[in-house]
Protein backbone atom coordinates (compact mmCIF):
# COMPACT_ATOMS: atom_id res chain seq x y z
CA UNK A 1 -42.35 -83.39 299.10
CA UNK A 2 -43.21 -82.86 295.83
CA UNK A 3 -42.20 -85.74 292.74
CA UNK A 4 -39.54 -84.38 290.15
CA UNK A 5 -40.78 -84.11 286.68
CA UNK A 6 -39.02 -85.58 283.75
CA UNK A 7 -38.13 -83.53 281.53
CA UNK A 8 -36.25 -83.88 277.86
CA UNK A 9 -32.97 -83.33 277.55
CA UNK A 10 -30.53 -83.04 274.28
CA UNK A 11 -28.47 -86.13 274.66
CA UNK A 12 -25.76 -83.91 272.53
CA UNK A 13 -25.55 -80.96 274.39
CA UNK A 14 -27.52 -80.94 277.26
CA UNK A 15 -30.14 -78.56 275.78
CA UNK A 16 -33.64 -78.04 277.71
CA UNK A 17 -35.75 -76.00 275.15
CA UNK A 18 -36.62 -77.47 272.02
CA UNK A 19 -35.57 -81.29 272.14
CA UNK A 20 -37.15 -83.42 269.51
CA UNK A 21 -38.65 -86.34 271.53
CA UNK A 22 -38.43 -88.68 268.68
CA UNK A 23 -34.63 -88.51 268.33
CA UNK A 24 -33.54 -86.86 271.81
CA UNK A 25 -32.11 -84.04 270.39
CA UNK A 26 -32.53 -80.22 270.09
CA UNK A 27 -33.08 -78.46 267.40
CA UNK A 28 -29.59 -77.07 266.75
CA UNK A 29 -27.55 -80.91 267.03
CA UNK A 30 -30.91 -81.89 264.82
CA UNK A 31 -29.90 -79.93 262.21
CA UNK A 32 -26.39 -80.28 262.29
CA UNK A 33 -26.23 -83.85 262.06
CA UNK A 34 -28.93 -84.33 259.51
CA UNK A 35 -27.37 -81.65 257.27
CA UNK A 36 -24.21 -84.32 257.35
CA UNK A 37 -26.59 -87.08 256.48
CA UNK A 38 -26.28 -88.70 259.85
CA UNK A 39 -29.50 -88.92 261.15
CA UNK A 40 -31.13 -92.07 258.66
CA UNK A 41 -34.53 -91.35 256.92
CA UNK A 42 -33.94 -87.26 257.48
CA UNK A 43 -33.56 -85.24 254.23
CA UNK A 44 -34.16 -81.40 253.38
CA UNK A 45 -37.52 -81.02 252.40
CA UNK A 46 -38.17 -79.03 249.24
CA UNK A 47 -40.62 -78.40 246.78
């Protein structure tokens, strides 16, 4: 009846709210993996 929206996914976990488009993760696998330095280009920001 009605077409299913697409929606974004963690590719991780499986996580629903608060996937980062740009690298098909959520928030919490975001962080982990770019505090290891596994995500290229991603540092800490500070100033």
């Amino acid at each position: 009846k009605f077409p299913v929206r697409n929606y974004t996914r963690c590719e991780r976990c499986g996580r629903p709210h608060a996937v980062y488009r740009k690298f098909k993760l959520c928030r919490v696998c975001f962080r982990e993996l770019a505090y290891k330095g596994q995500i290229p280009g991603v540092k800490k920001a500070s100033w």
